[in-house]
Each structure stands twice: as C-alpha cells, then as structure tokens.
Protein backbone atom coordinates (compact mmCIF):
# COMPACT_ATOMS: atom_id res chain seq x y z
CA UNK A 1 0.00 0.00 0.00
CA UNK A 2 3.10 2.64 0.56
CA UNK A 3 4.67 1.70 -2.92
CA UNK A 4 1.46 2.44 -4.63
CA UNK A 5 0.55 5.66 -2.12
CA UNK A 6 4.09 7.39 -3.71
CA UNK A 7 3.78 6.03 -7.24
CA UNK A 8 0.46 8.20 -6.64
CA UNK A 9 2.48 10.86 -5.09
CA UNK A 10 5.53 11.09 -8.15
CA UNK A 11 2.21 10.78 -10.50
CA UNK A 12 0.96 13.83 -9.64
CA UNK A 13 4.15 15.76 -9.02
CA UNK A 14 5.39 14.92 -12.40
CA UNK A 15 2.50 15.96 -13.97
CA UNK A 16 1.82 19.19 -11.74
CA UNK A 17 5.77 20.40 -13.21
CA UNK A 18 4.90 19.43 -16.91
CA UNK A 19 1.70 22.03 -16.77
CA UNK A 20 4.35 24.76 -14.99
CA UNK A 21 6.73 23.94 -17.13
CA UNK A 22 4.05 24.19 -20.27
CA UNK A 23 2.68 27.42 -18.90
CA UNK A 24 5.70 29.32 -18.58
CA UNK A 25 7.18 28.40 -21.42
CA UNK A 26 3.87 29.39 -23.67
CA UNK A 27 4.57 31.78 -26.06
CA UNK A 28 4.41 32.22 -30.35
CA UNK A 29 8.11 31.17 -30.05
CA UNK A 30 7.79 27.92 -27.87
CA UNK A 31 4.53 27.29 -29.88
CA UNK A 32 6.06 27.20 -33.30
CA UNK A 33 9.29 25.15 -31.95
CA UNK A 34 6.89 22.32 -30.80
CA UNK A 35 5.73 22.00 -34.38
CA UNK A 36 9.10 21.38 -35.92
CA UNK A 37 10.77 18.01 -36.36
CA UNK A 38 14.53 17.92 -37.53
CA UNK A 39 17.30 15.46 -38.21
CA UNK A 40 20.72 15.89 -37.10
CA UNK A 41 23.97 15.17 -38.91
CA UNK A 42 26.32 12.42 -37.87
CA UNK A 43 27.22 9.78 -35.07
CA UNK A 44 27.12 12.00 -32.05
CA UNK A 45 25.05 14.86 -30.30
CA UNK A 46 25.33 18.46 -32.64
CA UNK A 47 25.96 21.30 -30.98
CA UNK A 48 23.45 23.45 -33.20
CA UNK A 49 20.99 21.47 -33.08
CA UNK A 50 21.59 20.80 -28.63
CA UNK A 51 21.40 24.61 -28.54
CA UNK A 52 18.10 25.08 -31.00
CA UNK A 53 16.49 22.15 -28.87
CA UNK A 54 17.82 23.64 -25.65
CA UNK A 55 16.55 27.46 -26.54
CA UNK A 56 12.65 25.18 -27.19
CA UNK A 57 13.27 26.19 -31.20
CA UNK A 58 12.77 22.48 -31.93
CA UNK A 59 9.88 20.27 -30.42
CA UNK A 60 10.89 16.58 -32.19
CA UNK A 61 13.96 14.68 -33.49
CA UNK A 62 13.69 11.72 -36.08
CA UNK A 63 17.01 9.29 -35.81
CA UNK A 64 18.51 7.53 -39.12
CA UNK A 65 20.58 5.16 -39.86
CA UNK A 66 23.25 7.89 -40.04
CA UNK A 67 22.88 8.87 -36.70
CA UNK A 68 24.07 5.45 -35.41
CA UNK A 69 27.47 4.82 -34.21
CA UNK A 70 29.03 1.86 -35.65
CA UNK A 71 29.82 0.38 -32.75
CA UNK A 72 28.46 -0.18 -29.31
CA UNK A 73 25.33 1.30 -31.07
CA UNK A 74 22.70 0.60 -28.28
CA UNK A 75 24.15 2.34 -25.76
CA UNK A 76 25.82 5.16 -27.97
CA UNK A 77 22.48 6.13 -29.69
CA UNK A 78 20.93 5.94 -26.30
CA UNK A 79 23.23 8.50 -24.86
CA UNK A 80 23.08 10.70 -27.97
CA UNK A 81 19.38 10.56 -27.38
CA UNK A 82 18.82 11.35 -23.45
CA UNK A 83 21.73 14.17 -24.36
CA UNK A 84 18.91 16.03 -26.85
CA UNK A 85 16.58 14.74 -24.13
CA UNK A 86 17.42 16.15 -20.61
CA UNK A 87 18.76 19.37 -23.11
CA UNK A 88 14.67 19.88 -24.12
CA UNK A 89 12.47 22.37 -22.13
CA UNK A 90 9.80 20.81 -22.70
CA UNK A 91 9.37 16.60 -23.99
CA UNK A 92 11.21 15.73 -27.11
CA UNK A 93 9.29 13.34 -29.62
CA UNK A 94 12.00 11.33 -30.62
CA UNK A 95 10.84 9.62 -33.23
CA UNK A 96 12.09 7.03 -36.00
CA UNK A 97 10.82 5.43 -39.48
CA UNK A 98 11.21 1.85 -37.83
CA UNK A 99 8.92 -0.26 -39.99
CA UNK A 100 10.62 -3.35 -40.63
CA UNK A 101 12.34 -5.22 -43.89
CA UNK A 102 13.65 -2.28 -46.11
CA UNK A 103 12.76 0.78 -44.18
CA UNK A 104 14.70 -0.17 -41.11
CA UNK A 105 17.29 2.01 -39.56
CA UNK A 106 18.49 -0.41 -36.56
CA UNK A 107 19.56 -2.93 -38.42
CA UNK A 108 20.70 -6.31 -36.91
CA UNK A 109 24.25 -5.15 -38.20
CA UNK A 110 24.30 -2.96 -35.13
CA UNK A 111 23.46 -5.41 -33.10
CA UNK A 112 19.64 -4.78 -33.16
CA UNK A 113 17.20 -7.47 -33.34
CA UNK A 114 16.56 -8.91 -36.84
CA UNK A 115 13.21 -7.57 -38.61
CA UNK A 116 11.12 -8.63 -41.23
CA UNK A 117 8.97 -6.18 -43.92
CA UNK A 118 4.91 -5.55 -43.62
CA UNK A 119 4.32 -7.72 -46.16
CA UNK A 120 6.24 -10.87 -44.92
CA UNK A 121 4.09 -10.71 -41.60
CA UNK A 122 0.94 -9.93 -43.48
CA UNK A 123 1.36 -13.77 -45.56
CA UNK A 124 1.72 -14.84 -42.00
CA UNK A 125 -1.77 -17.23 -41.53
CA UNK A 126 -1.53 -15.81 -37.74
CA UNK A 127 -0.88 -13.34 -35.82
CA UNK A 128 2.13 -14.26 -33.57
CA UNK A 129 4.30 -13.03 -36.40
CA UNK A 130 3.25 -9.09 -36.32
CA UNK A 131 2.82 -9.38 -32.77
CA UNK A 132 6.70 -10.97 -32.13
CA UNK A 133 8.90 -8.72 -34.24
CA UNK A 134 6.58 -5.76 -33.34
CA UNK A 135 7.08 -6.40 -29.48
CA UNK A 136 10.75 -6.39 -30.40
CA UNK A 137 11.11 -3.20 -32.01
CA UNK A 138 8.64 -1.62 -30.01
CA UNK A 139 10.67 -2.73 -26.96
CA UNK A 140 14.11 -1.64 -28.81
CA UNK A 141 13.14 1.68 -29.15
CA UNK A 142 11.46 1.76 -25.70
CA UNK A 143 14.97 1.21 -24.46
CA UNK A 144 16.21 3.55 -26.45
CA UNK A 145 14.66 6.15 -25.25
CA UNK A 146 12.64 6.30 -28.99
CA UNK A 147 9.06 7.50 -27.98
CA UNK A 148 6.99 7.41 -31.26
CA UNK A 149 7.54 5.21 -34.25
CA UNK A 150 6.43 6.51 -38.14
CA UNK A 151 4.37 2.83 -38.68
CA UNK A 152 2.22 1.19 -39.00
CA UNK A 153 2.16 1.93 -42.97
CA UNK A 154 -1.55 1.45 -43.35
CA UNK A 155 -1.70 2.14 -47.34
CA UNK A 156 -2.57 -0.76 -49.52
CA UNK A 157 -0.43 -2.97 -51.59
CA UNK A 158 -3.56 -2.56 -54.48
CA UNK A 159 -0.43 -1.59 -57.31
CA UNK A 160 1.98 -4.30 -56.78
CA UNK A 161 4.29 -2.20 -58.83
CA UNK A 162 4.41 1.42 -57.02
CA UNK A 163 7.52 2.04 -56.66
CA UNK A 164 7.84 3.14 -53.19
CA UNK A 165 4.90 0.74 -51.38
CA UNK A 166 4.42 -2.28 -52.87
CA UNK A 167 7.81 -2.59 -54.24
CA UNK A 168 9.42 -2.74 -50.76
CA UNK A 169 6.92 -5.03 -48.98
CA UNK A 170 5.84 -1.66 -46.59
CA UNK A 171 2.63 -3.05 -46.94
CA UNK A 172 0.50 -5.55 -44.80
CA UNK A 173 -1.57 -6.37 -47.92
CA UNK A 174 -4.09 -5.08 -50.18
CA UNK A 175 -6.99 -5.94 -48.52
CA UNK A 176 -8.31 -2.97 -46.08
CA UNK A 177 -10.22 -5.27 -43.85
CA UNK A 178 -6.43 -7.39 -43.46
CA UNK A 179 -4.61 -4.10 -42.50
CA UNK A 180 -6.47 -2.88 -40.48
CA UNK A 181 -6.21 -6.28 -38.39
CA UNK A 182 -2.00 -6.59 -38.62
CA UNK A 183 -2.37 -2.77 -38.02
CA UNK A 184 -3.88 -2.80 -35.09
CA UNK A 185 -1.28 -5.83 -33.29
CA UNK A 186 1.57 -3.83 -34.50
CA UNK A 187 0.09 -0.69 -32.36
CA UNK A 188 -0.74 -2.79 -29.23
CA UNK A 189 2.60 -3.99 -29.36
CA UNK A 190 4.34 -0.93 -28.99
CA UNK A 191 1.38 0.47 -26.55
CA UNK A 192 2.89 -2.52 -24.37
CA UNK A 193 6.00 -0.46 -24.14
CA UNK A 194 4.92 3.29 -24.01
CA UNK A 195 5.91 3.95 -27.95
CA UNK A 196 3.12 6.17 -29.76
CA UNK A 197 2.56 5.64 -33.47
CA UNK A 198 1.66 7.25 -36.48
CA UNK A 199 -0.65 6.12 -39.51
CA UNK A 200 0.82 6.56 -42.99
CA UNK A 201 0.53 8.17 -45.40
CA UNK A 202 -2.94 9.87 -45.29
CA UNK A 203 -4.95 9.54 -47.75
CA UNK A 204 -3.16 6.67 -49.10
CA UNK A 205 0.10 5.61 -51.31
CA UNK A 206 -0.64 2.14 -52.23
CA UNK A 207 -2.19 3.14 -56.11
CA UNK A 208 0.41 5.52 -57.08
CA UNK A 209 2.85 4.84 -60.02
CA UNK A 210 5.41 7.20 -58.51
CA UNK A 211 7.51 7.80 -55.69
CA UNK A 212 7.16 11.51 -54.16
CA UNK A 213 10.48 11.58 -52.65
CA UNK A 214 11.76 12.25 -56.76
CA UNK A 215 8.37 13.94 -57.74
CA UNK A 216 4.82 14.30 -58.17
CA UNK A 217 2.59 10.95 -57.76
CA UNK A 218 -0.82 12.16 -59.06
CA UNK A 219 -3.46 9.18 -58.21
CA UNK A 220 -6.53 10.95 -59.21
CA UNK A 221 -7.32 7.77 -61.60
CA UNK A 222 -6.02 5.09 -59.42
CA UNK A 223 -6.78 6.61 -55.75
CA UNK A 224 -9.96 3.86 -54.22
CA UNK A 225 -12.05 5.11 -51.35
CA UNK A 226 -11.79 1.84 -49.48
CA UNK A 227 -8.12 3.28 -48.99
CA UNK A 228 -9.60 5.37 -46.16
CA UNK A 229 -11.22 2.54 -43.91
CA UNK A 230 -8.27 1.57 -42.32
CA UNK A 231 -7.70 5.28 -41.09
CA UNK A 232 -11.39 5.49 -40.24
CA UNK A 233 -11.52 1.96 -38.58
CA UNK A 234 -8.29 2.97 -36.07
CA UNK A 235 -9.80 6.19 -35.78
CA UNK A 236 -13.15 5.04 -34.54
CA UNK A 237 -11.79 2.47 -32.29
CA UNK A 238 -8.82 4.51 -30.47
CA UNK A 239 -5.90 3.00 -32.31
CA UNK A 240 -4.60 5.95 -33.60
CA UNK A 241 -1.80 8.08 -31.94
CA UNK A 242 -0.87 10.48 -34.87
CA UNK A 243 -1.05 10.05 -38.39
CA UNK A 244 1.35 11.08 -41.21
CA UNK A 245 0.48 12.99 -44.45
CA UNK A 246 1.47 11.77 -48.12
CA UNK A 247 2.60 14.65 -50.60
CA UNK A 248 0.32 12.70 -53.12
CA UNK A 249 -2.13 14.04 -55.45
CA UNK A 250 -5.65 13.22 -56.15
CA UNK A 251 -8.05 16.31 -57.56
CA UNK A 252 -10.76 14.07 -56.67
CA UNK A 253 -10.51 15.45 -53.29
CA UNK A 254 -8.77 18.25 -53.66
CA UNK A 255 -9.63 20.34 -56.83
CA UNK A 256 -6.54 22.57 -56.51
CA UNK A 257 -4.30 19.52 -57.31
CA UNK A 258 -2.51 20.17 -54.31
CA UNK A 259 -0.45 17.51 -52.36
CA UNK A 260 -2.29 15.97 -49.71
CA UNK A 261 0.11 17.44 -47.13
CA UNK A 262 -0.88 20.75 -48.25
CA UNK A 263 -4.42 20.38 -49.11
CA UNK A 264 -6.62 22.13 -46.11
CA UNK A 265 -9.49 19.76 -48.45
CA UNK A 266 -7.85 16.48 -47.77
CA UNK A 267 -6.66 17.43 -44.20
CA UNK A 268 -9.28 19.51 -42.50
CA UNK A 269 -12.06 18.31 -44.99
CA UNK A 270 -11.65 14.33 -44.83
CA UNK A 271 -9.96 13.29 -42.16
CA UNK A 272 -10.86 16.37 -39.67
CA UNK A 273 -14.12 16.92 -40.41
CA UNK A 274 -15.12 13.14 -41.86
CA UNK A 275 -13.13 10.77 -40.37
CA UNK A 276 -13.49 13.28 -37.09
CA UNK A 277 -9.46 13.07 -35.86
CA UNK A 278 -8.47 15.82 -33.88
CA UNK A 279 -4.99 14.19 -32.99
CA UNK A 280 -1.73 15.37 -34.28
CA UNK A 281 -0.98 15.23 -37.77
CA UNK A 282 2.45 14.77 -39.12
CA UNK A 283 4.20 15.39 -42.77
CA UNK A 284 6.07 13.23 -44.83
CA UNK A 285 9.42 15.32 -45.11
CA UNK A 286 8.26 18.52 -46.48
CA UNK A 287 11.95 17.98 -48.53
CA UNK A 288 11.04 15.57 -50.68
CA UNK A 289 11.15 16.66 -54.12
CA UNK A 290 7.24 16.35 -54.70
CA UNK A 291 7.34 19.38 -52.44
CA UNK A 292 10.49 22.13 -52.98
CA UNK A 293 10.31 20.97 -56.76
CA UNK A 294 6.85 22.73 -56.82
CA UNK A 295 6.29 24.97 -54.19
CA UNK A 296 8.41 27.55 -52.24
CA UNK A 297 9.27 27.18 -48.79
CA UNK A 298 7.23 29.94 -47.35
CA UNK A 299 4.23 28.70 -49.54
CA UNK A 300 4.86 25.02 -49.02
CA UNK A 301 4.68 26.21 -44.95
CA UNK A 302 2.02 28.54 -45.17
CA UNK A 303 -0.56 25.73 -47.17
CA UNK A 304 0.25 22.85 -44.40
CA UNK A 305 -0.53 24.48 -41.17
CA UNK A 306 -3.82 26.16 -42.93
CA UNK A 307 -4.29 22.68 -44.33
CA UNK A 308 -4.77 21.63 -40.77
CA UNK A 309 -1.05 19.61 -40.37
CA UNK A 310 0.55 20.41 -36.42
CA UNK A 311 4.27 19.40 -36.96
CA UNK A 312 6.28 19.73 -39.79
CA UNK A 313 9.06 17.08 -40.70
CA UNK A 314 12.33 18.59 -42.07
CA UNK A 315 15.24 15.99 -41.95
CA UNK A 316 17.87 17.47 -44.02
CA UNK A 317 18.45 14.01 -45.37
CA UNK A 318 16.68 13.94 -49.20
CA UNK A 319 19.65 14.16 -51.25
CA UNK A 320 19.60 17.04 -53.80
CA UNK A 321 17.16 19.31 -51.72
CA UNK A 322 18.53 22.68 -49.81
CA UNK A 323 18.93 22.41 -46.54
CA UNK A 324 16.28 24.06 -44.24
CA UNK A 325 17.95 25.68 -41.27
CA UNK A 326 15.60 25.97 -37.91
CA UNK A 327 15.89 29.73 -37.50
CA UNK A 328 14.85 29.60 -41.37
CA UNK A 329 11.42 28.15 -40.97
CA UNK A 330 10.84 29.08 -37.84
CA UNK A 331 11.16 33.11 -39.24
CA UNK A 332 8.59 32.18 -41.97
CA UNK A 333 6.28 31.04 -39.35
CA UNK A 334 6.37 33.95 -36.99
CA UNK A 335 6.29 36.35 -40.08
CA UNK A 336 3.28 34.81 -41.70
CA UNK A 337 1.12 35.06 -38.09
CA UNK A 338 2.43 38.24 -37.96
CA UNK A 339 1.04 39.23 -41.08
CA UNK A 340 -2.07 37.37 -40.56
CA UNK A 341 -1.99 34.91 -43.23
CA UNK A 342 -1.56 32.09 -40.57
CA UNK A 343 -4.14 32.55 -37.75
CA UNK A 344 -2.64 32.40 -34.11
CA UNK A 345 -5.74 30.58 -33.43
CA UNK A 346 -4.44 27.75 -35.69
CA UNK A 347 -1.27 28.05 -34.12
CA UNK A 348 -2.65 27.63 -30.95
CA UNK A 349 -5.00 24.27 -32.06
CA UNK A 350 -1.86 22.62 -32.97
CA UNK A 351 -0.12 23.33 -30.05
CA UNK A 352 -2.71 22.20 -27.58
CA UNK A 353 -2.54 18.67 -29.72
CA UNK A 354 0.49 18.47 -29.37
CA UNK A 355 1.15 19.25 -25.78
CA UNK A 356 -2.11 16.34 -25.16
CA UNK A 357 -0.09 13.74 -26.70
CA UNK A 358 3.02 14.48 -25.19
CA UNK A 359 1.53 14.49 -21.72
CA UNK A 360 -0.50 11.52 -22.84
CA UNK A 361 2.91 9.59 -23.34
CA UNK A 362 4.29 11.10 -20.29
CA UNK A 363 1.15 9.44 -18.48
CA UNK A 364 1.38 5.85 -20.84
CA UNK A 365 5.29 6.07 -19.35
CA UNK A 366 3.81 6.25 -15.49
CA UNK A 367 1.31 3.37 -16.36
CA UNK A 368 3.68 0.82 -17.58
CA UNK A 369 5.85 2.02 -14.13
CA UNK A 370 3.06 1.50 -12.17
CA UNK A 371 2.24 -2.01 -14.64
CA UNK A 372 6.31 -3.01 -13.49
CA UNK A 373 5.64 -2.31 -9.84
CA UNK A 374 1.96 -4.40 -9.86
CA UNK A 375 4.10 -7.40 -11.53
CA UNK A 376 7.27 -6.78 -8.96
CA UNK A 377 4.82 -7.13 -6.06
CA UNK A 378 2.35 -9.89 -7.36
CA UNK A 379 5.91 -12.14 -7.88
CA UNK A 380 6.69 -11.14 -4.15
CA UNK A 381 3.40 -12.24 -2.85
CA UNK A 382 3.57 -15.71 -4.70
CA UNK A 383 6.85 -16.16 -3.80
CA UNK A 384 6.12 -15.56 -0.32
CA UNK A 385 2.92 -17.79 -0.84
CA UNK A 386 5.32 -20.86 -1.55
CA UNK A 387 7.65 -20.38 1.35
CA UNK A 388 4.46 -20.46 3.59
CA UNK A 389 3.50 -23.17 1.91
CA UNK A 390 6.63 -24.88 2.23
CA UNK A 391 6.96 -24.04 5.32
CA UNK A 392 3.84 -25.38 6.40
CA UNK A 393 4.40 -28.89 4.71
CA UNK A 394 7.88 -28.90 6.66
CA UNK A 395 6.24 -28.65 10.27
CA UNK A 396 3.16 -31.11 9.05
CA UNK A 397 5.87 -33.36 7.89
CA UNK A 398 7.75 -32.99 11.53
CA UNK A 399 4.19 -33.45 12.89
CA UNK A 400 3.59 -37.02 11.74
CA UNK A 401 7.11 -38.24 12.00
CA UNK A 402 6.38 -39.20 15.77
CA UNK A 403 3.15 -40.81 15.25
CA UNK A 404 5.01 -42.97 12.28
CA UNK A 405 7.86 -44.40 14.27
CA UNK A 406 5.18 -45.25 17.07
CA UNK A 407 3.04 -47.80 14.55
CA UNK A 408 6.72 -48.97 13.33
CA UNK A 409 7.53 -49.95 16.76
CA UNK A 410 4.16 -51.37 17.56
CA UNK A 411 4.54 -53.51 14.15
CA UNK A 412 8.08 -54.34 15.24
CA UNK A 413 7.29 -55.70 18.44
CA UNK A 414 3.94 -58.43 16.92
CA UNK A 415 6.95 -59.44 14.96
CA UNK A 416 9.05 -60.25 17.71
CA UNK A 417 6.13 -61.86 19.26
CA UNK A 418 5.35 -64.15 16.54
C-alpha cells in the first residue's frame, strides 16, 4: 500500500511540473518550436541542433541510420538521445521510421534485433508473427529512449508495382479489412511499451505509379475510397496516436491539385471533419522533391498548417534538396502570423494537440511504471505464498514423523512376538 501511495504521489508531481513547465514556457516562439521536427547530422550529439532544442526552437527529433554509431550502437544512440533529451524544455518526440524489412534504420548489423517487412508478416496465416517482431522493435526503441515510431504503414499494396509501397513489402496487404487487423497488433505492441505511433501516409500511397520523394505521384485515376477505412476503422476504435500525411495528389478530393500534405481539403475536410481526428498530424518530409520541386518554402509552410497539419518534418536528409535551417522556418512562421496569413488561433490548435499527446505519453510512461511495480509485487506475494507453503508442509511433515515411528515400533514388536 506505501509503494502504490508514492507512485500516486511522483504521478501527480510529475505531472503538476509538466503544466508549470508548459505554462511558462507558452509563447508564439515555444509554440512554433513544438511544431518542428529535424534530423541531425552524424554519429554523435550536434551542438546546433543541442542549442536550438535547448533554446525550445525544436519540439521533435527523427534518428537515421546515419545517426548510429558503428559500434556499441545501443548504448551510444541511447546517450546521444537522453543528451537532446534532458537538453529539451519541454518533452522531445523522438521519433524514428522503424517499420521493418527495407525501411529499417536499426539494423541487426548494429546489433539490433533482426526484422522482417509488412508484407512478410501480413502472408503470415496468424498473428504471432506481427505481434513478435513488433514487441521487439517496439521494446528496442522503448529502451532507447525512442518514444513514437512513423508505422504502422496502413496504405494498400492494391499496385503491386508502385515504386515506393508495394515494391518494398511496406505493406501488410491489399486488402483494407487485413490491415487494419495486422495494423492494429503492430500498435498494441508498442502500446505494451509506451511507444506512440503514427498512420501513414494519409490519404493513401498504395495506387500511385510514382515515388514523391523524386516527384509528383498524381493518383486521381487510381486513388480507391476503401483506402480510407483503415484510417477510419483505427480512428473510430482509439488506435490511432498520430497520423502522417502523403505529398500525393488526387483532384478528386482536392480540386486545386494540391499535395495531400498541403491540401486544407484532404486534411481539415476528410480526415478532420469526416473521419473526425483531432490528434496530431504529421508530414512526410516537407523535402522531398514532390514538395520544394513545386512549391516555395514559405508557400509550401504557409498551405500545411492552414491545411490543418501540427508538426512539420524537415530531416535534411533527401539528397539534392537545400537544406532548411531551424531559424529559417521558424522566421517564416512567426512572419506569416504576424502578417495574418496564418491565424494564431491555428497556431494555438496545434499546439494544444500536441502538448495532449506528449503528456499523454508522459502518463502511458507512469502506467507501464506503475504495470512493473503491480508485476514486482504480485511475484513477491507468490513467492512468499510458496515459502508459507513450504513451510507449512515442513512442520506437518515434523508433525507425523512421531506418530510414524510409534506404529513402526508397535509392528516391530507383533513381529518379535510371533
């Protein structure tokens, strides 16, 4: 009863300093750092980017397979990782495209644990496989101090030759009622260990004939509306943490022929308004060529967060695009609420979604404590429930020795007699 009385205790302490710490930290500045997400360069902690995260000009991380050290990975990333970590005002999302097969940054090379592609577990005729090498990703990153993994890829394989889906095995299958079901296991699995997830990539990849990291992928002709059920299904039944935008194009849904990361029609329209998710909404990296190939920076920023999108992904890691420095895009944000062509309102709506899910993981992180401490004690109490029980065979045993050797001597002696 005392263990649980001051996990209570630390429960509400830590989450009575995150509010302060929210609070006075709450300004346009702070605001517009929470909706960035950058990459770093190299094997160890940058000094840049320590100071932008430090100063709150940076709310989220994503880690490739660059940033791992070649050897003693596990424990080097880990450091490099509480280093941004303990650095951050407020809670980092440190997040990771972990998916499995092709898209996998740990790789076994570094000593992480083996993993196998969407589409391998999805021929699977059961379930254990999603559920075993998600548990051991999920816990992986756990460990790592990796709070929010870009998967499950919910698209569907329905063109078995796109060129960035299907092609890779990313995924589970082309049947929507058979993702959603390998979906969901992969998202309880890392729920198990405290790791938030994000659907991908809204409104759906799986019919396009191009890949938007070198271009444009219109799917206006190919896009099916049963691509949405997935979203809609995890949506409706709790299972979705965050969901990631595809720079895609469909003027079925959004006349304009904007991407869907920019399209205020396929954001705030469909899955806002329809599909009713008020969580936070990732992009795709807003450097991928379907993007600065068409659209300026400041226009490319200005259409996302009036499309409805809360953080912005800029890795620095497409090869051929300019890099996008922090104090960059952060200037282009302040300027355009300054001017009034992004609403502080709007500001505001995605900071409040994203502060939610960060204290929401900050509360899944007590839980599983409090989950470890339950399990700790039950395994005291049954231990201690077989020592009394051995304990009390021991003395019954002791009990009936003299009453034994009594009937042995009583037999003993008729022998004699006889």
């Amino acid at each position: 009863m005392k263990s649980i009385k001051v996990c209570c205790f630390l429960a509400c302490l830590l989450a009575a300093s995150f509010q302060i710490k929210s609070q006075s930290l709450d300004s346009l500045d702070i605001k517009i750092g929470q909706m960035l997400l950058i990459g770093f360069p190299g094997t160890a902690v940058d000094a840049n980017v320590l100071e932008e995260v430090r100063q709150g000009k940076v709310g989220s991380i994503i880690i490739f397979e660059k940033n791992i050290p070649p050897t003693n990975s596990f424990v080097a990333l880990k450091k490099i990782i509480w280093t941004y970590q303990q650095a951050a005002p407020i809670p980092l999302f440190v997040s990771i495209d972990q998916e499995g097969g092709r898209v996998n940054r740990l790789k076994d090379k570094y000593g992480f644990p083996r993993s196998i592609t969407a589409a391998a577990m999805g021929k699977s005729p059961s379930l254990d496989s999603v559920q075993f090498y998600a548990e051991a990703t999920a816990s992986t990153l756990a460990g790592l101090g990796i709070n929010i993994n870009f998967g499950p890829v919910v698209d569907l394989a329905s063109n078995p030759n796109n060129p960035i889906i299907a092609k890779y095995g990313r995924a589970f299958s082309a049947n929507e009622d058979s993702v959603i079901l390998f979906a969901k296991e992969f998202i309880k699995q890392h729920r198990k260990y405290g790791v938030l997830t994000a659907l991908k990539h809204f409104p759906g990849h799986g019919s396009s004939k191009d890949d938007t990291h070198l271009g444009i992928a219109d799917v206006t002709n190919t896009w099916e509306e049963r691509e949405l059920k997935p979203y809609q299904s995890l949506i409706d039944s709790g299972y979705a943490d965050a969901i990631m935008t595809s720079h895609i194009v469909n003027k079925k849904l959004d006349k304009q022929g904007n991407p869907g990361t920019l399209s205020a029609d396929i954001l705030g329209g469909i899955l806002r308004k329809r599909l009713k998710f008020n969580g936070v909404i990732f992009t795709d990296d807003m450097q991928m060529h379907a993007i600065t190939k068409h659209y300026g920076l400041e226009e490319a920023i200005k259409l996302a967060i009036n499309g409805g999108v809360d953080i912005m992904t800029f890795s620095n890691n497409i090869q051929g695009s300019d890099e996008r420095t922090v104090d960059k895009v952060h200037s282009i944000v302040k300027d355009l609420v300054k001017q009034g062509i992004v609403k502080a309102e709007r500001i505001d709506e995605s900071y409040r979604r994203i502060m939610n899910l960060k204290e929401r993981l900050s509360q899944e992180e007590l839980n599983i404590y409090y989950q470890q401490v339950l399990e700790k004690t039950n395994r005291e109490l049954e231990d201690a429930r077989r020592a009394l029980k051995l304990a009390e065979e021991k003395t019954l045993t002791k009990a009936e020795q003299p009453e034994e050797t009594t009937n042995k001597k009583k037999r003993k002696k008729r022998k004699d007699k006889n």
